[in-house]
N, C-alpha and C. Protein backbone atom coordinates (compact mmCIF):
# COMPACT_ATOMS: atom_id res chain seq x y z
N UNK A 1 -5.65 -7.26 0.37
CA UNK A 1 -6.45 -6.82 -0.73
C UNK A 1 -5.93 -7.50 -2.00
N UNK A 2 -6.71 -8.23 -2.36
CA UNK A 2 -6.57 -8.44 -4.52
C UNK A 2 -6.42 -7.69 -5.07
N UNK A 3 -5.28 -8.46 -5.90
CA UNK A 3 -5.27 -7.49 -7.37
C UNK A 3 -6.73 -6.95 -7.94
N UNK A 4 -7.20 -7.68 -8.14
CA UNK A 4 -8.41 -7.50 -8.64
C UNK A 4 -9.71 -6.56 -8.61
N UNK A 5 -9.31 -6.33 -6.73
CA UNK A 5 -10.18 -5.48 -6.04
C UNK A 5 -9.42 -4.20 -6.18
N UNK A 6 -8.36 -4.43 -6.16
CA UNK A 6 -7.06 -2.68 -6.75
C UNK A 6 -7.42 -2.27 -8.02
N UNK A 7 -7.61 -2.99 -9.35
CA UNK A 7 -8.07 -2.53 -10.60
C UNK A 7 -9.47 -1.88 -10.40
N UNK A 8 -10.07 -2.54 -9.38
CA UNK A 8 -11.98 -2.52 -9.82
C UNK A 8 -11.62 -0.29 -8.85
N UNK A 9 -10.54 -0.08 -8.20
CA UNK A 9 -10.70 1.35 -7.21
C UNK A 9 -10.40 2.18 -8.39
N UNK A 10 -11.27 3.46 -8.57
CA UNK A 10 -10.90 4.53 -9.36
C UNK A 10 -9.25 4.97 -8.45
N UNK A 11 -9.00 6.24 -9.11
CA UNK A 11 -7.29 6.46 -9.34
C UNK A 11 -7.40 7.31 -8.03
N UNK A 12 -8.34 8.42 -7.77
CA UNK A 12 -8.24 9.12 -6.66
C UNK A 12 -8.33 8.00 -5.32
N UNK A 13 -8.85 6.98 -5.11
CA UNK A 13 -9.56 5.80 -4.30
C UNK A 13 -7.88 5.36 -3.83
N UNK A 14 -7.46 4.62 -4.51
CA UNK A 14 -5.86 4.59 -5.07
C UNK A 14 -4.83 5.05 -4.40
N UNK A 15 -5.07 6.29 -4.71
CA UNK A 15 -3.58 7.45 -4.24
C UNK A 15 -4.15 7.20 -2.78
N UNK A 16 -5.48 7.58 -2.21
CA UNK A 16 -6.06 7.48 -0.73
C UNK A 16 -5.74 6.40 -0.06
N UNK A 17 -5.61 5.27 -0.52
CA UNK A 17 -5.15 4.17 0.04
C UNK A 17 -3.92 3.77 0.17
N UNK A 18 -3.17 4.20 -0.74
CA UNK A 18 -1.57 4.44 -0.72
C UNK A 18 -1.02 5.19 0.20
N UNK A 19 -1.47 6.51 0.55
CA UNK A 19 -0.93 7.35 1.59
C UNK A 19 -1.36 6.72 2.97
N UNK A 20 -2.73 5.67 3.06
CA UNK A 20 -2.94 5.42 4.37
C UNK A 20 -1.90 4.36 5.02
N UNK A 21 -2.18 3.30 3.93
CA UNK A 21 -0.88 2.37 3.77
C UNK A 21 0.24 2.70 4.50
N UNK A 22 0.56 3.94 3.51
CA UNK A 22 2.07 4.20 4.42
C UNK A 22 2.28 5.20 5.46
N UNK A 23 1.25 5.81 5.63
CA UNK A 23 1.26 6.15 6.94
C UNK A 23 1.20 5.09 7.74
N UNK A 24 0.20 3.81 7.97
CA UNK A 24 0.61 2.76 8.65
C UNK A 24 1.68 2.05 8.93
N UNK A 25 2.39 2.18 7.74
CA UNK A 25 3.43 1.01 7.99
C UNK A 25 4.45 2.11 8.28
N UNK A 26 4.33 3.62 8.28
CA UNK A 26 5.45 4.60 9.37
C UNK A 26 5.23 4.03 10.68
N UNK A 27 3.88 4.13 11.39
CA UNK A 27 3.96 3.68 12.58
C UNK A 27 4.01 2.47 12.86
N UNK A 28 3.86 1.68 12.14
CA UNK A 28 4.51 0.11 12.17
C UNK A 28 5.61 0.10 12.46
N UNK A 29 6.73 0.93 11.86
CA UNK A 29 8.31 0.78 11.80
C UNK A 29 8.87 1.75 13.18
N UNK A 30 8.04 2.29 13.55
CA UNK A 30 8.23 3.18 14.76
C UNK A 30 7.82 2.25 16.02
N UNK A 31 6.95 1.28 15.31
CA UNK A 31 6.47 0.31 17.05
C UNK A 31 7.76 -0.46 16.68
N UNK A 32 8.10 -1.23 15.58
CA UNK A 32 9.66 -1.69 15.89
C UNK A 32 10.79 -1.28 16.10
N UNK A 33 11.08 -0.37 16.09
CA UNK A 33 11.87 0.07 16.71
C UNK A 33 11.77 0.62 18.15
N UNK A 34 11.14 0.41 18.64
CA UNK A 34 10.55 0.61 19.84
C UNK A 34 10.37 -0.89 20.58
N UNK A 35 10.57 -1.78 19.79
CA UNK A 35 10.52 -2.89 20.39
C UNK A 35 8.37 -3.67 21.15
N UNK A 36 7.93 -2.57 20.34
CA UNK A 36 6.56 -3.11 20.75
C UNK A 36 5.82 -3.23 19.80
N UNK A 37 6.26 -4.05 18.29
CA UNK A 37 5.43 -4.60 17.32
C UNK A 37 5.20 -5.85 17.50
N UNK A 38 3.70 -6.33 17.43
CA UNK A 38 3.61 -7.50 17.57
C UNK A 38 3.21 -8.32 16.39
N UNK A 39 3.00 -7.67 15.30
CA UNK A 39 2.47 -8.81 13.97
C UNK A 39 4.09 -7.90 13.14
N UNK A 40 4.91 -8.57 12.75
CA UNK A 40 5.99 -8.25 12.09
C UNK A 40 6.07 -8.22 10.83
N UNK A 41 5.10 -9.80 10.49
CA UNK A 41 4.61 -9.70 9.06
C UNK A 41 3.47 -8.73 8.62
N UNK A 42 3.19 -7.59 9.34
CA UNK A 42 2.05 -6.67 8.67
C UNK A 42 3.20 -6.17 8.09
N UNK A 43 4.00 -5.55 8.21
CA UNK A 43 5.13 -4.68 7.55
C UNK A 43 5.09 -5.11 5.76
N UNK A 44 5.49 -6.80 6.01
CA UNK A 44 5.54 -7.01 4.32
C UNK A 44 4.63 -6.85 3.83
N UNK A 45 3.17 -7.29 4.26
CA UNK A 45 1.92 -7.40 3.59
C UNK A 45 1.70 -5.64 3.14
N UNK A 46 1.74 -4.88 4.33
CA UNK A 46 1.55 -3.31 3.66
C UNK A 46 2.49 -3.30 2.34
N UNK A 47 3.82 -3.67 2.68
CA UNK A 47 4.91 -2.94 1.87
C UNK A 47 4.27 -3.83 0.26
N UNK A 48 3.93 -4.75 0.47
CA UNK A 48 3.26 -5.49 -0.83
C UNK A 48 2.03 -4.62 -1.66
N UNK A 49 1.00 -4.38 -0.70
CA UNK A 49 0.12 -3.80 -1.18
C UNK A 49 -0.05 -2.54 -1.60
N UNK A 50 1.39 -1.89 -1.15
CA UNK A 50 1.47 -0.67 -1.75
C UNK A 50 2.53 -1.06 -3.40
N UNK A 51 2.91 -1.86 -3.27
CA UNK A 51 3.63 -2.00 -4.65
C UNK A 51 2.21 -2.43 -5.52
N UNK A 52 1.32 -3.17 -5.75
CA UNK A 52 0.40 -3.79 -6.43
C UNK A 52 -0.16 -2.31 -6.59
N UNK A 53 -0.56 -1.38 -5.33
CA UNK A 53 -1.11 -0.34 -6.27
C UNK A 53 -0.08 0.49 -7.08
N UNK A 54 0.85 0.78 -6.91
CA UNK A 54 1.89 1.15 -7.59
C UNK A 54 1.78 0.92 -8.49
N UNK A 55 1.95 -0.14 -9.27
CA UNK A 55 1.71 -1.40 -10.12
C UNK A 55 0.49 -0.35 -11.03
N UNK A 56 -0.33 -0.69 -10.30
CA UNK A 56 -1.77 -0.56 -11.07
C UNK A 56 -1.89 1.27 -11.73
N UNK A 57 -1.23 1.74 -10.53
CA UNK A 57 -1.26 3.21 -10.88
C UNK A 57 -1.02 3.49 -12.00
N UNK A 58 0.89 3.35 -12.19
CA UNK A 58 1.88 3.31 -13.25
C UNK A 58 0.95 2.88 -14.55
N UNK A 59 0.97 1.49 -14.34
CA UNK A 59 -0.29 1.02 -15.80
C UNK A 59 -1.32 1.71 -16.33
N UNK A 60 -2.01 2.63 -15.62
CA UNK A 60 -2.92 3.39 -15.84
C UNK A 60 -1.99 4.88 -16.76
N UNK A 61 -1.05 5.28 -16.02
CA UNK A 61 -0.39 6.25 -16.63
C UNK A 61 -0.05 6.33 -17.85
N UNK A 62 0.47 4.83 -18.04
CA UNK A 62 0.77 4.42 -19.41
C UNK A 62 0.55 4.23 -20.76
N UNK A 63 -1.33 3.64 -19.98
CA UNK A 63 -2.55 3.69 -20.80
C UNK A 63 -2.97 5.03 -21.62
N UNK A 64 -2.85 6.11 -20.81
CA UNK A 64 -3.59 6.90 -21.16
C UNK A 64 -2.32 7.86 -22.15
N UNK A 65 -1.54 7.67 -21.89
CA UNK A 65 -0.28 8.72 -23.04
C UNK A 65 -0.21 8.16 -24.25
C-alpha cells in the first residue's frame, strides 16, 4: 500500500487496518517459528506498513491539538 493511498483512509479505516496488519504478521511469526513460512519478506513489508500508518495516524493527532 502507498503512502498516498494511507492519507486518502479516514482514521477509523486506519486503526482497522492496523489491527489486521498485525494480527497477520502474529501469525506470520508463528508460521516461523514453526518453520513453515514461506514468503519471509511479508514480515518486513507488514512491519513497514504498519509504521507508514503509524506515521500518518500520529500526524493527524498532531494536527488537530
Amino acid at each position: 500500500m502507498k503512502i498516498k493511498e494511507i492519507i486518502e483512509m479516514s482514521t477509523d479505516e486506519l486503526l482497522t487496518k492496523k489491527r489486521d496488519l498485525r494480527q497477520e504478521s502474529l501469525h506470520l511469526r508463528l508460521q516461523q517459528q514453526s518453520g513453515q513460512l514461506e514468503q519471509p519478506s511479508r514480515l518486513r513489508l507488514l512491519r513497514r506498513e504498519v509504521a507508514r500508518i503509524e506515521t500518518v495516524l500520529s500526524k493527524r493527532t498532531k494536527e488537530t491539538k
